[in-house]
C-alpha atoms as a PDB file:
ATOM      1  CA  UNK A   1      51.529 -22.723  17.003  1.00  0.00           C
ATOM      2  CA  UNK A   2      52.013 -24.163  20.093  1.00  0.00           C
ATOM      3  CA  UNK A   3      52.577 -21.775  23.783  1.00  0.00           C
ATOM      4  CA  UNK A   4      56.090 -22.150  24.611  1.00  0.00           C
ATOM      5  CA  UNK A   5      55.072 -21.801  28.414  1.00  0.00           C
ATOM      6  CA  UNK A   6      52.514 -24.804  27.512  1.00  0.00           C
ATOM      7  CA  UNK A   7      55.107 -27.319  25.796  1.00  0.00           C
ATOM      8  CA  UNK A   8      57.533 -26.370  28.217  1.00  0.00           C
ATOM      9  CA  UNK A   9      54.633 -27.722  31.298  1.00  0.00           C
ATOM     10  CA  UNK A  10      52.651 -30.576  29.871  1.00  0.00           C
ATOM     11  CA  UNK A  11      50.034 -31.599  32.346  1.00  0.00           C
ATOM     12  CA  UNK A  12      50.794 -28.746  34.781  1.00  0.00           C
ATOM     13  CA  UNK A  13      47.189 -28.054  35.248  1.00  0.00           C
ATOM     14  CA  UNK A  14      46.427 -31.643  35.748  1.00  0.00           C
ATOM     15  CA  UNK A  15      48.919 -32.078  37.886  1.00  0.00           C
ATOM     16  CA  UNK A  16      47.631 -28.989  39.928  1.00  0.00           C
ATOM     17  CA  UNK A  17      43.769 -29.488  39.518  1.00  0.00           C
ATOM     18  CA  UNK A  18      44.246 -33.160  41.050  1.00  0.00           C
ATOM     19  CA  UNK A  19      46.836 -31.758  43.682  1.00  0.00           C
ATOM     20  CA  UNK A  20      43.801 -28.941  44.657  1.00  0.00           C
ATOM     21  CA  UNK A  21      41.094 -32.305  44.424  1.00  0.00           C
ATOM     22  CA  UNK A  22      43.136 -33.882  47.063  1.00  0.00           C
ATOM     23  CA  UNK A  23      43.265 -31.049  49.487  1.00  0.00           C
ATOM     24  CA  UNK A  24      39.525 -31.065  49.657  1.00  0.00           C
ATOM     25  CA  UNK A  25      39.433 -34.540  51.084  1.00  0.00           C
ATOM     26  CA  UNK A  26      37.725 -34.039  54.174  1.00  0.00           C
ATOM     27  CA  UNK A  27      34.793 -32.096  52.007  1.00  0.00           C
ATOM     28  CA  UNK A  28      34.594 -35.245  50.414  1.00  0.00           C
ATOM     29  CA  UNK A  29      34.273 -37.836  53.129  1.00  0.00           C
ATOM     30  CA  UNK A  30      31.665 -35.292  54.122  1.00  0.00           C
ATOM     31  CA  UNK A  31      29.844 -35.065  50.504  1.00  0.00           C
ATOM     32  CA  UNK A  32      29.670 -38.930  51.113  1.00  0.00           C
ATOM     33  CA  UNK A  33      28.245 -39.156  54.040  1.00  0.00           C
ATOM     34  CA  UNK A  34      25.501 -36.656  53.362  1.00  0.00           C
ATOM     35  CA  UNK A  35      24.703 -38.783  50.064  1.00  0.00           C
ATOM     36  CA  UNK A  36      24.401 -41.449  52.279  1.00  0.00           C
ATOM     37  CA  UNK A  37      21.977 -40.017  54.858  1.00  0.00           C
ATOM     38  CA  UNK A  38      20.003 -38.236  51.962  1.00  0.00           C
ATOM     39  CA  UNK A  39      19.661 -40.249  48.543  1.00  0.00           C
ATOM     40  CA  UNK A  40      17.719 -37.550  47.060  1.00  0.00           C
ATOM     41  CA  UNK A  41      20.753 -35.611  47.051  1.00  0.00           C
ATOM     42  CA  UNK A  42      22.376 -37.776  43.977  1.00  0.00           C
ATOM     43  CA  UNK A  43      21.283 -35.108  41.387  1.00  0.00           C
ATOM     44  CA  UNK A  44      24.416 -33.184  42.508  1.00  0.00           C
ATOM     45  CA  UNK A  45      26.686 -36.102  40.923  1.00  0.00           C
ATOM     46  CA  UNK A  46      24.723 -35.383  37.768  1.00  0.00           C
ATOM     47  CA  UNK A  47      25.547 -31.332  38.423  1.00  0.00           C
ATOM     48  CA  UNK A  48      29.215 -32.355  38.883  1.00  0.00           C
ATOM     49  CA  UNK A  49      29.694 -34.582  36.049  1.00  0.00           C
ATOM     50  CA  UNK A  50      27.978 -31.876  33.941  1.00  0.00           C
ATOM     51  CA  UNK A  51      30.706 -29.351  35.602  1.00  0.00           C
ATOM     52  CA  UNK A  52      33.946 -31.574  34.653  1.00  0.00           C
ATOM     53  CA  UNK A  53      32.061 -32.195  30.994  1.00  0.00           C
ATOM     54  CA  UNK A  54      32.474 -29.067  30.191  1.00  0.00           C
ATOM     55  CA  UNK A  55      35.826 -27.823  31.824  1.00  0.00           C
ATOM     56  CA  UNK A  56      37.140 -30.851  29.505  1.00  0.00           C
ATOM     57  CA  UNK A  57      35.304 -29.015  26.683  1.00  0.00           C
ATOM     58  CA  UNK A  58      37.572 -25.709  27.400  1.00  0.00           C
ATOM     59  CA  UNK A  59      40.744 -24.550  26.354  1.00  0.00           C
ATOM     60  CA  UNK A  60      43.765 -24.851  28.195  1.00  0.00           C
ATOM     61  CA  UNK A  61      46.436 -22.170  29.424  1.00  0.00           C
ATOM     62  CA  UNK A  62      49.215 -23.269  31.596  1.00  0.00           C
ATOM     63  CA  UNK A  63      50.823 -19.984  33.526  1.00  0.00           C
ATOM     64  CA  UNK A  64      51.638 -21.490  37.013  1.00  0.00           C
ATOM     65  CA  UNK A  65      52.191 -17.355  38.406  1.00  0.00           C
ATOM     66  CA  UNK A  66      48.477 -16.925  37.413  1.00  0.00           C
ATOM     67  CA  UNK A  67      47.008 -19.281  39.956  1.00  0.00           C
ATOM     68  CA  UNK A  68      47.900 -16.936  42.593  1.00  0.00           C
ATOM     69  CA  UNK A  69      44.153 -16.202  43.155  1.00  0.00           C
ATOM     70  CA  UNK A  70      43.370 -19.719  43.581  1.00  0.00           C
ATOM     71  CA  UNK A  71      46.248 -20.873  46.041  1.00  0.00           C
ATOM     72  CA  UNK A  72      44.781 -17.660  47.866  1.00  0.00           C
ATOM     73  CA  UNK A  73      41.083 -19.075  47.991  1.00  0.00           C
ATOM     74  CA  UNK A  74      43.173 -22.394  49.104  1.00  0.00           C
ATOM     75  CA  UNK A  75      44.561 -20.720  52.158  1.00  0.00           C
ATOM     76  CA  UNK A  76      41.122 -19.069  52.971  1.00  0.00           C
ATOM     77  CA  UNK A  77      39.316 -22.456  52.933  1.00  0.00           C
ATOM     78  CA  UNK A  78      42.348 -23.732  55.255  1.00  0.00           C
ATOM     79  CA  UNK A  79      41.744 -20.632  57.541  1.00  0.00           C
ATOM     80  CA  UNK A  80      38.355 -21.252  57.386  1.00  0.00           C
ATOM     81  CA  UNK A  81      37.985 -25.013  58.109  1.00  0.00           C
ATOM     82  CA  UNK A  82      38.015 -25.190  62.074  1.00  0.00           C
ATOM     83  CA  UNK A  83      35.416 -22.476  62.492  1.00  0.00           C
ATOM     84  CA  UNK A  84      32.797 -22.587  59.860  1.00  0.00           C
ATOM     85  CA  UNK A  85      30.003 -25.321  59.234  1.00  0.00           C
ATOM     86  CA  UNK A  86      30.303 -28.247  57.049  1.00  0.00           C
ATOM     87  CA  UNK A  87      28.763 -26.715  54.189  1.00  0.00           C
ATOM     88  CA  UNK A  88      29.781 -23.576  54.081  1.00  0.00           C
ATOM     89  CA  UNK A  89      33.479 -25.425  54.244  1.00  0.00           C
ATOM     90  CA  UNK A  90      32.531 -27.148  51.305  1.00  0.00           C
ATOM     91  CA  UNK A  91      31.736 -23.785  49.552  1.00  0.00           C
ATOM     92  CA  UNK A  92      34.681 -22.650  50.109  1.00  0.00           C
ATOM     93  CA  UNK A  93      36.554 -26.036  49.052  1.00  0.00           C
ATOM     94  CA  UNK A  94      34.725 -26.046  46.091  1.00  0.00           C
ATOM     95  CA  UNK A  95      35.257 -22.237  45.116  1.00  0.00           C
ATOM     96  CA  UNK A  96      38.882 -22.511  45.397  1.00  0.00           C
ATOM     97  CA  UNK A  97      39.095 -25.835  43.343  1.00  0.00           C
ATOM     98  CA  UNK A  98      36.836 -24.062  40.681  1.00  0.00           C
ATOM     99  CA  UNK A  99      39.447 -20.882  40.487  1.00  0.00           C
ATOM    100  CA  UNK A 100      42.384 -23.329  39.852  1.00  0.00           C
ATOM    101  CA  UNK A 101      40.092 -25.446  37.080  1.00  0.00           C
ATOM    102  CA  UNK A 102      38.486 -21.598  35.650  1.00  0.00           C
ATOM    103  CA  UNK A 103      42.509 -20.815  35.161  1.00  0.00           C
ATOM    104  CA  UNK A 104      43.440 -24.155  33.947  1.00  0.00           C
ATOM    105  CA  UNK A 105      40.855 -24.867  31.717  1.00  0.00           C
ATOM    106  CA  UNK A 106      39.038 -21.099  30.923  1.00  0.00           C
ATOM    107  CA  UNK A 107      42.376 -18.888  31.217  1.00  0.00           C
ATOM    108  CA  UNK A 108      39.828 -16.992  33.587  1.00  0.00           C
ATOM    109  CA  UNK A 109      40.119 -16.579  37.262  1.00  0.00           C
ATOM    110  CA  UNK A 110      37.059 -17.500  38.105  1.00  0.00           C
ATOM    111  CA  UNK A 111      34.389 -18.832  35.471  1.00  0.00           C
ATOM    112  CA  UNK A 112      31.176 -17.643  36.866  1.00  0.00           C
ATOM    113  CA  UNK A 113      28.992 -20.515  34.773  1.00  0.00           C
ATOM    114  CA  UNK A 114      31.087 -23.391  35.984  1.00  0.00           C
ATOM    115  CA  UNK A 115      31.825 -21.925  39.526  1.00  0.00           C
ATOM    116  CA  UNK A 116      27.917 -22.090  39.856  1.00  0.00           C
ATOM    117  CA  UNK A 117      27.823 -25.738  38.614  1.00  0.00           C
ATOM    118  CA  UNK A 118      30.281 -26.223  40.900  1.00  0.00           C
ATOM    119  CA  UNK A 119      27.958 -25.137  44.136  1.00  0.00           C
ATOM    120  CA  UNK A 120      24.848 -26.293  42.603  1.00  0.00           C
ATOM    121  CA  UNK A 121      26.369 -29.850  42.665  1.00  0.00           C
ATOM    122  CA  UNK A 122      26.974 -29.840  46.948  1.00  0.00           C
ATOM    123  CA  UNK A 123      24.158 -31.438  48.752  1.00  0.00           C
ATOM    124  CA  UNK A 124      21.770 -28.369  49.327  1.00  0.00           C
ATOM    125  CA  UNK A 125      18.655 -29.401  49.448  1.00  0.00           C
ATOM    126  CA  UNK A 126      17.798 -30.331  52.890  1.00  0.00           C
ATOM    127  CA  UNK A 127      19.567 -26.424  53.887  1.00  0.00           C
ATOM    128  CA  UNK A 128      17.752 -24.644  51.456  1.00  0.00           C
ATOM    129  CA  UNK A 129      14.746 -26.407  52.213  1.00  0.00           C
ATOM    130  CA  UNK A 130      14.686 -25.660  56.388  1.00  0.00           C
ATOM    131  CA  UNK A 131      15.870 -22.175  55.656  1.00  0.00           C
ATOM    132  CA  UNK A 132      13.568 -21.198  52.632  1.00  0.00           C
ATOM    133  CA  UNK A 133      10.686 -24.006  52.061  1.00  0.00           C
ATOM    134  CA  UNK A 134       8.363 -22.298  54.285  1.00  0.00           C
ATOM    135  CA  UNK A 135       8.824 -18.613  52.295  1.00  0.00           C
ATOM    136  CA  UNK A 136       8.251 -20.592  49.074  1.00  0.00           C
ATOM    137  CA  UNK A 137       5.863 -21.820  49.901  1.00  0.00           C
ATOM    138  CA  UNK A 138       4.290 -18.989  51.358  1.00  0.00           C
ATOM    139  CA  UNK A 139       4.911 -16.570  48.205  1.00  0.00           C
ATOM    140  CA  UNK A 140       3.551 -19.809  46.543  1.00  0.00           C
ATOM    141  CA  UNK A 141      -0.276 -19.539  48.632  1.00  0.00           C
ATOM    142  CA  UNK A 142      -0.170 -15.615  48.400  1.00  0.00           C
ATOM    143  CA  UNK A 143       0.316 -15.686  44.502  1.00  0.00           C
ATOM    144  CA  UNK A 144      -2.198 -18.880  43.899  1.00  0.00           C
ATOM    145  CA  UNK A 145      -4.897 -16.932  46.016  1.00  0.00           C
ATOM    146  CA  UNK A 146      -4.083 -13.822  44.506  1.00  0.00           C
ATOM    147  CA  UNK A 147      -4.876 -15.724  40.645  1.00  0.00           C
ATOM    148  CA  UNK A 148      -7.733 -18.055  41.742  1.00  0.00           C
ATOM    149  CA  UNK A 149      -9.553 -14.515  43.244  1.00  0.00           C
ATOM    150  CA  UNK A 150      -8.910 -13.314  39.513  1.00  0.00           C
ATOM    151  CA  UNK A 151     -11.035 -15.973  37.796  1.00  0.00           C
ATOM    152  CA  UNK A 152     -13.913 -15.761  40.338  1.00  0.00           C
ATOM    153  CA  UNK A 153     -12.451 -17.729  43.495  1.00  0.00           C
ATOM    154  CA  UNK A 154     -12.786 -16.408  46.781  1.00  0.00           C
ATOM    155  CA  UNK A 155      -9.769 -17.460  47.668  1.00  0.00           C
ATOM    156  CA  UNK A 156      -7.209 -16.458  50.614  1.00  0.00           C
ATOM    157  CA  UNK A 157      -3.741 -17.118  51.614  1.00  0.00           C
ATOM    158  CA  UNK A 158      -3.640 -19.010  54.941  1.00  0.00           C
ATOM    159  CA  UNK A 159      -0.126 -19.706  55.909  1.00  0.00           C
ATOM    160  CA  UNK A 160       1.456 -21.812  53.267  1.00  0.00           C
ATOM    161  CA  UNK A 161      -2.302 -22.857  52.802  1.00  0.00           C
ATOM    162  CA  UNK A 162      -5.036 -21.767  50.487  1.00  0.00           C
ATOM    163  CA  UNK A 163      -8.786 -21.304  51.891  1.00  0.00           C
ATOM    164  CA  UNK A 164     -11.879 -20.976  50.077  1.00  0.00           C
ATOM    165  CA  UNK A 165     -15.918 -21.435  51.007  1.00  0.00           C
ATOM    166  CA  UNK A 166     -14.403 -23.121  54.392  1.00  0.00           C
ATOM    167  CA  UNK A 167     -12.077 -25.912  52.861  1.00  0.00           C
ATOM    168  CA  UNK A 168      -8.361 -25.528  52.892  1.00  0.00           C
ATOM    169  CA  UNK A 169      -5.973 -26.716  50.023  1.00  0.00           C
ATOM    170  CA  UNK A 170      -1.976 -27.137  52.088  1.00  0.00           C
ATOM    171  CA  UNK A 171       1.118 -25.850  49.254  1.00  0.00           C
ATOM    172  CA  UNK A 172       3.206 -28.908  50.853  1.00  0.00           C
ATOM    173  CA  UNK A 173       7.146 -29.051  50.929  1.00  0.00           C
ATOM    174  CA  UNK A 174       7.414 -30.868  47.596  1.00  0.00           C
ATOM    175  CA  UNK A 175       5.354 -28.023  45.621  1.00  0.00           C
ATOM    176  CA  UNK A 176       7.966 -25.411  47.450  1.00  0.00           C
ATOM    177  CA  UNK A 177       9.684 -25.178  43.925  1.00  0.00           C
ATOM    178  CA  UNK A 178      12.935 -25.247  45.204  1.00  0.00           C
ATOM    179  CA  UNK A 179      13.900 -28.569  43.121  1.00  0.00           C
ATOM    180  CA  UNK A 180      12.319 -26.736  40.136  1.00  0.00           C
ATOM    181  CA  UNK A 181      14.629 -23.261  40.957  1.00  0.00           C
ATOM    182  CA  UNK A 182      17.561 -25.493  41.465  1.00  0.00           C
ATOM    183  CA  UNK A 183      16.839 -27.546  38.142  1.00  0.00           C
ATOM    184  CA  UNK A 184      16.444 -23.665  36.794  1.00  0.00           C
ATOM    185  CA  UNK A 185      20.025 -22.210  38.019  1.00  0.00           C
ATOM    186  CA  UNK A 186      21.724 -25.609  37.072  1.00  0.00           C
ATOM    187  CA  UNK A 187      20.292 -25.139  33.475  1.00  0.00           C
ATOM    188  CA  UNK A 188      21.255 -21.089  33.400  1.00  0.00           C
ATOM    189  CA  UNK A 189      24.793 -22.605  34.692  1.00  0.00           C
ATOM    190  CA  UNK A 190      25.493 -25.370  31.934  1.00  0.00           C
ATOM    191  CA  UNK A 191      24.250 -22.486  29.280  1.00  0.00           C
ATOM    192  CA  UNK A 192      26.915 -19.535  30.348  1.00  0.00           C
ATOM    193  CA  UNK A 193      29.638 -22.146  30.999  1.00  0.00           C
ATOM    194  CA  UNK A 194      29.076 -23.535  27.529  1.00  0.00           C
ATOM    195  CA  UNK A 195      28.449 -19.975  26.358  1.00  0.00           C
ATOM    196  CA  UNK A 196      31.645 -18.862  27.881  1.00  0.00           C
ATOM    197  CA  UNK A 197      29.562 -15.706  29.481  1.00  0.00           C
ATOM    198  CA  UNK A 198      30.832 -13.317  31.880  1.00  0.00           C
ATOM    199  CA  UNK A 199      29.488 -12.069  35.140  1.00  0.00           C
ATOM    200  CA  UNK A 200      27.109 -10.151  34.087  1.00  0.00           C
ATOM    201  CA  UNK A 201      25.401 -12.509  31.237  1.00  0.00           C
ATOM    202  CA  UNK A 202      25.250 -14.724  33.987  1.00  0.00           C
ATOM    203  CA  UNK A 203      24.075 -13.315  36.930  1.00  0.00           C
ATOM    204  CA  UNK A 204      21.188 -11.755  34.587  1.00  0.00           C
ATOM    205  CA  UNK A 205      20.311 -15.113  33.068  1.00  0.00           C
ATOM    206  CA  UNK A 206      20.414 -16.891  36.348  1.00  0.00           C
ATOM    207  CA  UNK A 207      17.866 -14.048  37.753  1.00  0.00           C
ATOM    208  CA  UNK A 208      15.943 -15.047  34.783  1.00  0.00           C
ATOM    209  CA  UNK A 209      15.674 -18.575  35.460  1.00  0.00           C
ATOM    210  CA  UNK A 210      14.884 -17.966  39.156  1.00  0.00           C
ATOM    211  CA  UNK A 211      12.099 -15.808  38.244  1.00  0.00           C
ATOM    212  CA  UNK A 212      10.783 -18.132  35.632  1.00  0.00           C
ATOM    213  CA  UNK A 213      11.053 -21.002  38.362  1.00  0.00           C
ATOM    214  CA  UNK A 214       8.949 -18.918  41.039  1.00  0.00           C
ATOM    215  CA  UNK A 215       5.728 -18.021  37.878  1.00  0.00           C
ATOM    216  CA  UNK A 216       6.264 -21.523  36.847  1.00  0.00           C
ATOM    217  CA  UNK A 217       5.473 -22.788  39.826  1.00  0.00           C
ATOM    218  CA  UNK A 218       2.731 -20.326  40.947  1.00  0.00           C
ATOM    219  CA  UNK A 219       0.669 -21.456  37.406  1.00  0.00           C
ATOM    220  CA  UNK A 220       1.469 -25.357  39.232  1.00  0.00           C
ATOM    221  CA  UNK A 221      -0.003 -24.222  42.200  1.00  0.00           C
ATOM    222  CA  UNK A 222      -2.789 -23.009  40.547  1.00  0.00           C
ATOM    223  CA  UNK A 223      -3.860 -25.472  38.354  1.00  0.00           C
ATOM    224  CA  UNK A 224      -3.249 -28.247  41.030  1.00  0.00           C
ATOM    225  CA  UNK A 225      -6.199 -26.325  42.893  1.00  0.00           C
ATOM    226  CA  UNK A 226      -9.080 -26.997  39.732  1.00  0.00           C
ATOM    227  CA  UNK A 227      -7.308 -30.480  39.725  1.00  0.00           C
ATOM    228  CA  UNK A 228      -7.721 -31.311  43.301  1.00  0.00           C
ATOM    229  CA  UNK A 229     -10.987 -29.630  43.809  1.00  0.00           C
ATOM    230  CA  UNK A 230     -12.518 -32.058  40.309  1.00  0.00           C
ATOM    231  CA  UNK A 231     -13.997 -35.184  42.098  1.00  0.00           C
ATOM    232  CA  UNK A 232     -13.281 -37.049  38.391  1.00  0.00           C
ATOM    233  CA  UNK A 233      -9.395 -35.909  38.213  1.00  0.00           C
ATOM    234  CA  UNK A 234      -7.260 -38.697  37.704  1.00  0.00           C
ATOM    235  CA  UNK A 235      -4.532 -39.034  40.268  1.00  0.00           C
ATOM    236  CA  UNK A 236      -1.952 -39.191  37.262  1.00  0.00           C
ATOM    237  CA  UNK A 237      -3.283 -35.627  36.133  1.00  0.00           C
ATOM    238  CA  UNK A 238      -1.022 -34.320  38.977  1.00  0.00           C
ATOM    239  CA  UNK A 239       2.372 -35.092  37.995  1.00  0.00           C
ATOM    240  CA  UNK A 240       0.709 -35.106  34.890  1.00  0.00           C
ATOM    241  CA  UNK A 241       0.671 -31.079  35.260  1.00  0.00           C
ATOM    242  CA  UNK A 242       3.665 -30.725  36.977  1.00  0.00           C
ATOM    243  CA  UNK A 243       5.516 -32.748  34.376  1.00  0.00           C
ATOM    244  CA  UNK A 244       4.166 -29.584  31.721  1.00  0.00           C
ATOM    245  CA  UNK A 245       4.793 -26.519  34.371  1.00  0.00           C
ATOM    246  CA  UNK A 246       8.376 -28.002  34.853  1.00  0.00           C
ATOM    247  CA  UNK A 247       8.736 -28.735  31.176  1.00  0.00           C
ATOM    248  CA  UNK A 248       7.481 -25.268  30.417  1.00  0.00           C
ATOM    249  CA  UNK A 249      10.015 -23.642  32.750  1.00  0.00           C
ATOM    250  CA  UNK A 250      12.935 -25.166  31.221  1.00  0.00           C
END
């Protein structure tokens, strides 16, 4: 039986979800331009698609007075816009225009699996990895020493750097894990949005995946030391294990 309110509004929350799209123009003249500067940053198109995927997937309610918490997030991002930084504009941008879809397509206020799709897919990478690369990699060295000393190495953390009988193995930006934590959250995001989980499934599942991110790329770390200390290793042996660890972690 069809919602009165629904037949009464077709394509309200089309109408709306494109209206909210349009307001967010300047976030994407900006998403562009960062794409531009940083190719590597494509894999949030992939998050994105993946995000309006599923919100096509969900079910539709149409109550125009229940977007009041949206047109609120709306006015903060407005507020917001002259003072704060690009991306934490976009965050905002993107928060608000993930209420009014959550409503629209979830009957929720705020889906918490497709709200995180919906940040995973801004261009991140080069913030997260200035403001947490070196700590990764850090925790990274500490944990790798700590292992290698438990099968016999004499092995120290130096830095983001692992030292042993005087040589010195460097835990570089790419081995950071952050693209492998990112992968991990973006993974735990697709699962509670298609799951239809609440906060707290999802906030628990997306600790899991960061955990299982940070071991999975500790065991990396610390095979890539027997691999690069092996004069015979083939060089493809080292994407070669990174390829499993990653594979492993997913």
């Amino acid at each position: 039986m069809v919602d009165e309110k629904q037949a009464a509004s077709p394509g309200l929350d089309e109408l709306l979800v494109l209206g909210g799209a349009a307001a967010l123009w300047p976030v994407w003249q900006w998403y562009t331009r960062r794409l531009a500067s940083s190719p590597d940053e494509a894999a949030g198109l992939i998050t994105a698609a993946l995000a309006i995927a599923l919100a096509c997937r969900g079910g539709v309610r149409r109550t125009f007075s229940n977007f009041t918490p949206s047109i609120l997030l709306f006015a903060l991002y407005t507020s917001a816009y002259p003072y704060a930084p690009p991306l934490a504009r976009a965050a905002l941008g993107v928060t608000a225009l993930a209420a009014l879809v959550s409503r629209a397509r979830f009957g929720r206020a705020l889906e918490p699996g497709f709200w995180l799709l919906a940040l995973l897919s801004l261009p991140v990478m080069p913030s997260l990895q200035f403001y947490c690369g070196y700590p990764m990699r850090r925790v990274a060295a500490l944990a790798t020493a700590h292992l290698l000393r438990m099968q016999g190495v004499p092995a120290i953390a130096d830095g983001a750097a692992i030292a042993w009988a005087g040589q010195q193995m460097s835990v570089d930006a790419p081995c950071s894990g952050l693209k492998m934590l990112w992968t991990a959250l973006v993974l735990a995001a697709v699962v509670s949005c298609q799951s239809r989980w609440g906060w707290r499934a999802t906030a628990a599942t997306s600790a899991l995946a960061v955990t299982i991110s940070l071991a999975a790329n500790v065991w990396r770390a610390c095979a890539l030391f027997f691999v690069e200390t092996h004069p015979a290793a083939p060089e493809w042996l080292h994407h070669g294990v990174g390829l499993v660890c990653f594979g492993a972690a997913a």
